[in-house]
PDB file of N, CA and C in Angstrom:
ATOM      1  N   UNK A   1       3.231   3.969   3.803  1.00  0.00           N
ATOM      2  CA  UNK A   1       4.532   3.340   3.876  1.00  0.00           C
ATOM      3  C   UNK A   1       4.531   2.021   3.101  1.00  0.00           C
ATOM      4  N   UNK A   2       3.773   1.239   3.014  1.00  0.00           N
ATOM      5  CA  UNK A   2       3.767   0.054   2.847  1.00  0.00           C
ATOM      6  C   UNK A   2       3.395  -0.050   0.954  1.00  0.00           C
ATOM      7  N   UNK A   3       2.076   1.190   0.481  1.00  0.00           N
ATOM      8  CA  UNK A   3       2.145   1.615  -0.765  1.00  0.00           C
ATOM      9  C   UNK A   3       3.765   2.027  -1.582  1.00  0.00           C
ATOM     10  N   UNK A   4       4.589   2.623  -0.567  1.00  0.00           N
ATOM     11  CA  UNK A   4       5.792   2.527  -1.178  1.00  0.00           C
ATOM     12  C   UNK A   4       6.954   2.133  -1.236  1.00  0.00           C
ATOM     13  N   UNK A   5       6.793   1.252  -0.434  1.00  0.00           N
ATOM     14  CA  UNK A   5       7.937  -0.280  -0.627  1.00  0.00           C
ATOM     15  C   UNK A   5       7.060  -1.072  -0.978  1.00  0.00           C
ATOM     16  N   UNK A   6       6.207  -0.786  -1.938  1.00  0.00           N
ATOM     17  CA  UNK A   6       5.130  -1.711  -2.930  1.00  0.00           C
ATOM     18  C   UNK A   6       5.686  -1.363  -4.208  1.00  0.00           C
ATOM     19  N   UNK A   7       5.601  -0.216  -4.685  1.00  0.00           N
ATOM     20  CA  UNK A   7       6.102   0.483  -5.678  1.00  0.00           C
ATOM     21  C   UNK A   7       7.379   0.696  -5.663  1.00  0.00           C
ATOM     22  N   UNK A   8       8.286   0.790  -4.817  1.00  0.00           N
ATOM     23  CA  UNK A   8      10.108   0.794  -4.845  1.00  0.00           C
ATOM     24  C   UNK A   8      10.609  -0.681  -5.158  1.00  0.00           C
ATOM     25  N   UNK A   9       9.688  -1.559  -4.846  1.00  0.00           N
ATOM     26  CA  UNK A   9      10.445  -2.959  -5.325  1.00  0.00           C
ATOM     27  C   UNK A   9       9.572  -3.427  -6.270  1.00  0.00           C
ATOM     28  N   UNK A  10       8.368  -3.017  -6.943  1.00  0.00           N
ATOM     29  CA  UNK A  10       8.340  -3.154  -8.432  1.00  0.00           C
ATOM     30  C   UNK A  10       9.151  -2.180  -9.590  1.00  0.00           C
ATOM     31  N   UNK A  11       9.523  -1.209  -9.027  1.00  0.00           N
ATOM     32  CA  UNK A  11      10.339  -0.143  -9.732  1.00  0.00           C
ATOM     33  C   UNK A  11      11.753  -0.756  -9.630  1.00  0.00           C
ATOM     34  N   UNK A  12      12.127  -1.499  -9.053  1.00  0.00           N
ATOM     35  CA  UNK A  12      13.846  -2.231  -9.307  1.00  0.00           C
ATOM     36  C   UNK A  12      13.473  -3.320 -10.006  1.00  0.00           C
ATOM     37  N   UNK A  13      12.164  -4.209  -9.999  1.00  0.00           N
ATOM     38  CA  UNK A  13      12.105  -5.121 -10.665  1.00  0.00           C
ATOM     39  C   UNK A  13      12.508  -5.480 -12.028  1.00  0.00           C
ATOM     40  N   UNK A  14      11.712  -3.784 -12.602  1.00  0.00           N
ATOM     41  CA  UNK A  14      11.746  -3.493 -14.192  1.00  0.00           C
ATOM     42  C   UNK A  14      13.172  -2.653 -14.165  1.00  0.00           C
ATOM     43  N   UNK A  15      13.645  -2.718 -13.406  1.00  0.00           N
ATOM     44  CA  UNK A  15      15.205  -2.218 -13.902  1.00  0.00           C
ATOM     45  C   UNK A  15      15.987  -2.604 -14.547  1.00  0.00           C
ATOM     46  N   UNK A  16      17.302  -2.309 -15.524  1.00  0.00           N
ATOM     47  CA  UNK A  16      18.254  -2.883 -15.954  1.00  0.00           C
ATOM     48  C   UNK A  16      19.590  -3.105 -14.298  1.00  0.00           C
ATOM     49  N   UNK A  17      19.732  -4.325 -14.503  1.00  0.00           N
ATOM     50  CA  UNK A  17      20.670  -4.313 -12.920  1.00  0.00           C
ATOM     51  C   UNK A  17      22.181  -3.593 -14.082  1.00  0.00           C
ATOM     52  N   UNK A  18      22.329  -3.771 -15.340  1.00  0.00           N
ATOM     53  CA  UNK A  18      23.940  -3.814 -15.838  1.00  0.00           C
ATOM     54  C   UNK A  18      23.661  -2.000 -16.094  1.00  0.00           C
ATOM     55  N   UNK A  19      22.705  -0.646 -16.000  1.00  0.00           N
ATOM     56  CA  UNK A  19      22.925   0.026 -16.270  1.00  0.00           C
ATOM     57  C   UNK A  19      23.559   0.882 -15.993  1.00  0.00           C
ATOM     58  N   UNK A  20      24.648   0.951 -16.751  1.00  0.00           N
ATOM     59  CA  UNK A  20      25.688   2.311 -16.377  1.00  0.00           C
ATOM     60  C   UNK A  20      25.457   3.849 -16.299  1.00  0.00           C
ATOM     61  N   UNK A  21      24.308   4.290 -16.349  1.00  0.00           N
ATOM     62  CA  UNK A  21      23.579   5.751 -15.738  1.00  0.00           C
ATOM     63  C   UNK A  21      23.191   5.956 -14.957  1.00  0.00           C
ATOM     64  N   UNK A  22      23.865   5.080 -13.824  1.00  0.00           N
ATOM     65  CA  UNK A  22      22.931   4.718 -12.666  1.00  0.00           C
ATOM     66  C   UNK A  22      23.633   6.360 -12.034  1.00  0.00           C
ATOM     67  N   UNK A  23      22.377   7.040 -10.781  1.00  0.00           N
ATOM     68  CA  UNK A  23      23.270   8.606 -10.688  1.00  0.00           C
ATOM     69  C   UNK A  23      21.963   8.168  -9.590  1.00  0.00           C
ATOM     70  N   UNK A  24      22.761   8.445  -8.212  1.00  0.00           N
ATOM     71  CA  UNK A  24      22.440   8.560  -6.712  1.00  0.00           C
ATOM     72  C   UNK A  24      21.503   9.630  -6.431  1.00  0.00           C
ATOM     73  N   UNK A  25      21.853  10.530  -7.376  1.00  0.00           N
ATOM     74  CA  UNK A  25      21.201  11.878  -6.636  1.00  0.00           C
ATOM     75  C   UNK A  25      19.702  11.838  -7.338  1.00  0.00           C
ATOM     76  N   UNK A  26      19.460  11.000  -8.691  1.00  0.00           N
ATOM     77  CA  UNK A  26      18.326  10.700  -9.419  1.00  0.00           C
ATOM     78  C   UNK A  26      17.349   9.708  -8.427  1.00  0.00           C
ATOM     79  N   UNK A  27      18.124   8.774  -7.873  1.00  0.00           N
ATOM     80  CA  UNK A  27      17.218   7.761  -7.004  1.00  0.00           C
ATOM     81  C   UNK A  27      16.540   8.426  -5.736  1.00  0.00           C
ATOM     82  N   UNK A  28      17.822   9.382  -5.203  1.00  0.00           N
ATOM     83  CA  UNK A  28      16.668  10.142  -4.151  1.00  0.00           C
ATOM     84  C   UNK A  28      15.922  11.006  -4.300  1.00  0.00           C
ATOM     85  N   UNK A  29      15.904  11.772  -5.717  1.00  0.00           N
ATOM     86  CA  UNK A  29      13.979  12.649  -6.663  1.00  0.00           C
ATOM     87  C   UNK A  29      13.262  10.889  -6.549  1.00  0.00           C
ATOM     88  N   UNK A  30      13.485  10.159  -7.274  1.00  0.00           N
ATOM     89  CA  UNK A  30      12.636   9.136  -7.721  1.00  0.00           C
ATOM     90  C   UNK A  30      12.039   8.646  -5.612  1.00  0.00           C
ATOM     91  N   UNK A  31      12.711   8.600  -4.780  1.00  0.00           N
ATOM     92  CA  UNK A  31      12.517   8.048  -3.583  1.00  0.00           C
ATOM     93  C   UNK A  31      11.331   8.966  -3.045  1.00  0.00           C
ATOM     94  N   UNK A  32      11.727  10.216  -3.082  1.00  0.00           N
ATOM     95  CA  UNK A  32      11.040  11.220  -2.574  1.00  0.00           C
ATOM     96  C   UNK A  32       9.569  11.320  -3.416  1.00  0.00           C
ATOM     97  N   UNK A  33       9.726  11.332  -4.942  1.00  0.00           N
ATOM     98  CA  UNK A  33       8.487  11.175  -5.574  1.00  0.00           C
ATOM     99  C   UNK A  33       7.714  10.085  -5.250  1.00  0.00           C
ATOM    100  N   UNK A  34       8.451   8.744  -4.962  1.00  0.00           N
ATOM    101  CA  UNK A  34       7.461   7.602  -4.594  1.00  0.00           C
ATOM    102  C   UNK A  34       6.851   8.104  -3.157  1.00  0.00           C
ATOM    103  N   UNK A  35       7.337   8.639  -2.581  1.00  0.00           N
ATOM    104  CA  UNK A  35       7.117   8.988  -0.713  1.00  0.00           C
ATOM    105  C   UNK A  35       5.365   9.907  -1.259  1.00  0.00           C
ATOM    106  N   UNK A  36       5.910  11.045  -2.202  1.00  0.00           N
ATOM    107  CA  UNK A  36       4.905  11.978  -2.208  1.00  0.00           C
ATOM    108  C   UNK A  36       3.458  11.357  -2.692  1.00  0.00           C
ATOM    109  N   UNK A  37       3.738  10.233  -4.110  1.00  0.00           N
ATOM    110  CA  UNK A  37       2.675   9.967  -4.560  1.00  0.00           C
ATOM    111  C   UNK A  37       2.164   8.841  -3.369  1.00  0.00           C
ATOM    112  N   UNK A  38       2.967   7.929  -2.985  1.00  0.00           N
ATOM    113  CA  UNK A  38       2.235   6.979  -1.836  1.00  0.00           C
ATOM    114  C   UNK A  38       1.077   7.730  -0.894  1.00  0.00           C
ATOM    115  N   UNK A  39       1.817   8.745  -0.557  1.00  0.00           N
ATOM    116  CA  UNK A  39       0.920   9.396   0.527  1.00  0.00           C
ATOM    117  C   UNK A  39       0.061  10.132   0.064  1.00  0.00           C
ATOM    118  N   UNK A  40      -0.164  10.287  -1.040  1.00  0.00           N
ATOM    119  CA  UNK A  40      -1.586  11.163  -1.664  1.00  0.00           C
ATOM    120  C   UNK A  40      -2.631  10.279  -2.231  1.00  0.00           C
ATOM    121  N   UNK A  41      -1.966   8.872  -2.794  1.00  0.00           N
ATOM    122  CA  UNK A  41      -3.086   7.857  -2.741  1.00  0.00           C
ATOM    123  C   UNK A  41      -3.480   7.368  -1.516  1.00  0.00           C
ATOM    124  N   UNK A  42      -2.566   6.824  -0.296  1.00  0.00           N
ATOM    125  CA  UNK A  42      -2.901   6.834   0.897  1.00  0.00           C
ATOM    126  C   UNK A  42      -3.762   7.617   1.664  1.00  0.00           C
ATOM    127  N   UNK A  43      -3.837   8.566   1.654  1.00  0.00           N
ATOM    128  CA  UNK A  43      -4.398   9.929   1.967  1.00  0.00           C
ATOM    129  C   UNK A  43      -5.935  10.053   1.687  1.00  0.00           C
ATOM    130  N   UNK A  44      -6.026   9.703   0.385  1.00  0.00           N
ATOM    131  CA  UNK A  44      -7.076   9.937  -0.661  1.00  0.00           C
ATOM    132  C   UNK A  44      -8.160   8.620  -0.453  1.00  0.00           C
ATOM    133  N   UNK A  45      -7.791   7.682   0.146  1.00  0.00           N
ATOM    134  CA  UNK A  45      -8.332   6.594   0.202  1.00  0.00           C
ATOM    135  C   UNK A  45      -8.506   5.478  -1.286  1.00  0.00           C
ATOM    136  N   UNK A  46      -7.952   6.344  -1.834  1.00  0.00           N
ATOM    137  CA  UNK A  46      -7.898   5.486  -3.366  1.00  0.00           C
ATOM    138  C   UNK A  46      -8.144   4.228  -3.583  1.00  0.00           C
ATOM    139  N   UNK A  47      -7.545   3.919  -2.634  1.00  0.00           N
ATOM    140  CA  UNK A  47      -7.074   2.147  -2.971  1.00  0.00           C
ATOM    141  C   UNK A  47      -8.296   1.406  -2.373  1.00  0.00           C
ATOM    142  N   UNK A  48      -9.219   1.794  -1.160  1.00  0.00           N
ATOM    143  CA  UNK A  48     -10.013   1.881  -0.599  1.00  0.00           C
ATOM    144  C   UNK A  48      -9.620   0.416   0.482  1.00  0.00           C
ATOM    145  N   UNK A  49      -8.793  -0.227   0.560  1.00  0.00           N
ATOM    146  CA  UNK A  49      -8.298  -1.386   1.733  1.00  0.00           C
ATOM    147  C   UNK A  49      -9.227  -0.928   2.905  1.00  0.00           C
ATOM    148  N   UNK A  50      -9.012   0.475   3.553  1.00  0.00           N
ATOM    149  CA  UNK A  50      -9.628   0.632   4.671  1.00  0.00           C
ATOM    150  C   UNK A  50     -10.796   0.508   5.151  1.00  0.00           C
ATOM    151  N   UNK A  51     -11.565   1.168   3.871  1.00  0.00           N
ATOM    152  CA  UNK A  51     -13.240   0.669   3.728  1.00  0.00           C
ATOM    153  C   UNK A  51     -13.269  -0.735   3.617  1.00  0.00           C
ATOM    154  N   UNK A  52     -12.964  -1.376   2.597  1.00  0.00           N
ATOM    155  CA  UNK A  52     -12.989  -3.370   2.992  1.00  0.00           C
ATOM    156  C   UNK A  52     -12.393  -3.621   4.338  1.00  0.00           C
ATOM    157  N   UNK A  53     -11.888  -3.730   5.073  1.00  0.00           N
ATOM    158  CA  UNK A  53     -11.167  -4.061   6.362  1.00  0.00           C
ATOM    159  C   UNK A  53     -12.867  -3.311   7.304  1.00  0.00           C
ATOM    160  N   UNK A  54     -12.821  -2.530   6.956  1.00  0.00           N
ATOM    161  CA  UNK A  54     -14.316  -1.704   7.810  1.00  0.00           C
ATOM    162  C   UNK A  54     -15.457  -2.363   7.322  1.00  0.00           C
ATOM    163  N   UNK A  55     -15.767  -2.093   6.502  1.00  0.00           N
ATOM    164  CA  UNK A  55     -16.516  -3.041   6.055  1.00  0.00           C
ATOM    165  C   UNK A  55     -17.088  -4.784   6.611  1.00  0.00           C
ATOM    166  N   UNK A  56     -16.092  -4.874   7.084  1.00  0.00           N
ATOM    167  CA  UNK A  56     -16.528  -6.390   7.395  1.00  0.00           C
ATOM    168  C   UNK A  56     -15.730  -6.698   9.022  1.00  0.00           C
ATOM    169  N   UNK A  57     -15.321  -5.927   9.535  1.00  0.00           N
ATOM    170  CA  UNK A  57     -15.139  -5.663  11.184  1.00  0.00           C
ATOM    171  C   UNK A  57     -16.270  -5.461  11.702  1.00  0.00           C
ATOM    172  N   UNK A  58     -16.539  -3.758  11.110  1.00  0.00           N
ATOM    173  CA  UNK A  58     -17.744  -2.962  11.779  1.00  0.00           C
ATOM    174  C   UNK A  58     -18.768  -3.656  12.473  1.00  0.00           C
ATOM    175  N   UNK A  59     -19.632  -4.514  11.235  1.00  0.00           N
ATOM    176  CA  UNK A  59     -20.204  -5.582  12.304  1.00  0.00           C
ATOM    177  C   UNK A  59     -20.331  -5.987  13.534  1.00  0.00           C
ATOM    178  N   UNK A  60     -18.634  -6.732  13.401  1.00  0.00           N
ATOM    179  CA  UNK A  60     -18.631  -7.367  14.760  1.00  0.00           C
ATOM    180  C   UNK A  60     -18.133  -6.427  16.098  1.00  0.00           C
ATOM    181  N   UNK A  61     -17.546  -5.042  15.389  1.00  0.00           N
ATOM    182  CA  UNK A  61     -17.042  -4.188  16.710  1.00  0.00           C
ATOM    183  C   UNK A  61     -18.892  -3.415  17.568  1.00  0.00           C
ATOM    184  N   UNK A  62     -19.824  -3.064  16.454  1.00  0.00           N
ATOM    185  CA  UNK A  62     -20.923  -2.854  17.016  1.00  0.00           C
ATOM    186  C   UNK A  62     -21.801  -3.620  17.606  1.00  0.00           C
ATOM    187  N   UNK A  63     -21.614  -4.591  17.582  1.00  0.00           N
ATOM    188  CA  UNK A  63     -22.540  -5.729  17.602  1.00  0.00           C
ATOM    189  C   UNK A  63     -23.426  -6.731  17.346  1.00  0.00           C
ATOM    190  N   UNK A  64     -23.512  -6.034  15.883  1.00  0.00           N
ATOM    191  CA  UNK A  64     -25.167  -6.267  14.812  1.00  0.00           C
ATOM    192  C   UNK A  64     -24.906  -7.659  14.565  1.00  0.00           C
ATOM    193  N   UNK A  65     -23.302  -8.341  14.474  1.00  0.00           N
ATOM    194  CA  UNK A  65     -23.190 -10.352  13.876  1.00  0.00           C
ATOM    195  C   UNK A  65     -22.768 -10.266  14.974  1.00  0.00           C
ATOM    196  N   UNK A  66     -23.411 -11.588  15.769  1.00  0.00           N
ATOM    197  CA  UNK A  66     -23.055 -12.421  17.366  1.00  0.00           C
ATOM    198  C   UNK A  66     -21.865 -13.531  16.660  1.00  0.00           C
ATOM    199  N   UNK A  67     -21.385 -14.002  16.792  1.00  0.00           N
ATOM    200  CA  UNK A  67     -20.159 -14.918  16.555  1.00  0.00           C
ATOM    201  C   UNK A  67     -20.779 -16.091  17.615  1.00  0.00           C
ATOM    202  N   UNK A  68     -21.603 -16.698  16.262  1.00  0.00           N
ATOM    203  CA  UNK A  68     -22.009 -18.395  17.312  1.00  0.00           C
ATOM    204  C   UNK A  68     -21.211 -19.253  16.354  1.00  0.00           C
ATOM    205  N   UNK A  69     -20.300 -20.713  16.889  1.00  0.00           N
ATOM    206  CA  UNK A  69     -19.891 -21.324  16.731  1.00  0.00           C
ATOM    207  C   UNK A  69     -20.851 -22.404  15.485  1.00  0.00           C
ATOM    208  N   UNK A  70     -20.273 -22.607  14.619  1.00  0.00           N
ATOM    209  CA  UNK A  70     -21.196 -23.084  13.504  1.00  0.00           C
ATOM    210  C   UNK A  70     -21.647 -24.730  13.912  1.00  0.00           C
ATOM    211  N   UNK A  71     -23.017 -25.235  13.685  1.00  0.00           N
ATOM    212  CA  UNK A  71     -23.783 -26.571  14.198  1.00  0.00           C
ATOM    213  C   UNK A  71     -23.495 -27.460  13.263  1.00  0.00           C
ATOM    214  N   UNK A  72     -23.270 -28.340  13.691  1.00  0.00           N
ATOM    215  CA  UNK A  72     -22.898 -29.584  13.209  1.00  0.00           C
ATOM    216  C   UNK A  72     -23.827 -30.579  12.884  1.00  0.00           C
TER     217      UNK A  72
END
């Protein structure tokens, strides 16, 4: 979800706002294609966010880094 209101508001960015071809029924293929590709990179782990976020939790959810307050 968040991959594609990543990509739907860089895709208006590069838009012309004055273009007169603008056609409703084109934006919801283009909506639906952003939906499909989001969720197959999502899916796929592509982007890999989840592994970094794991990556550096894991640690502390198993136990292996104690969280001591740093000495002064």
């Amino acid at each position: 979800m968040l991959l594609q209101t990543l990509w739907k508001s860089m895709k208006e960015t590069f838009s012309d706002p004055e273009d007169k071809s603008f056609d409703p029924t084109l934006e919801n293929f283009d909506d639906l294609g952003m939906q499909a590709f989001s969720g197959a990179v999502g899916n796929s782990g592509a982007l890999g966010i989840k592994n970094m976020i794991l990556k550096h939790l894991e640690p502390l959810l198993t136990g292996e880094n104690n969280l001591k307050p740093a000495s002064r």
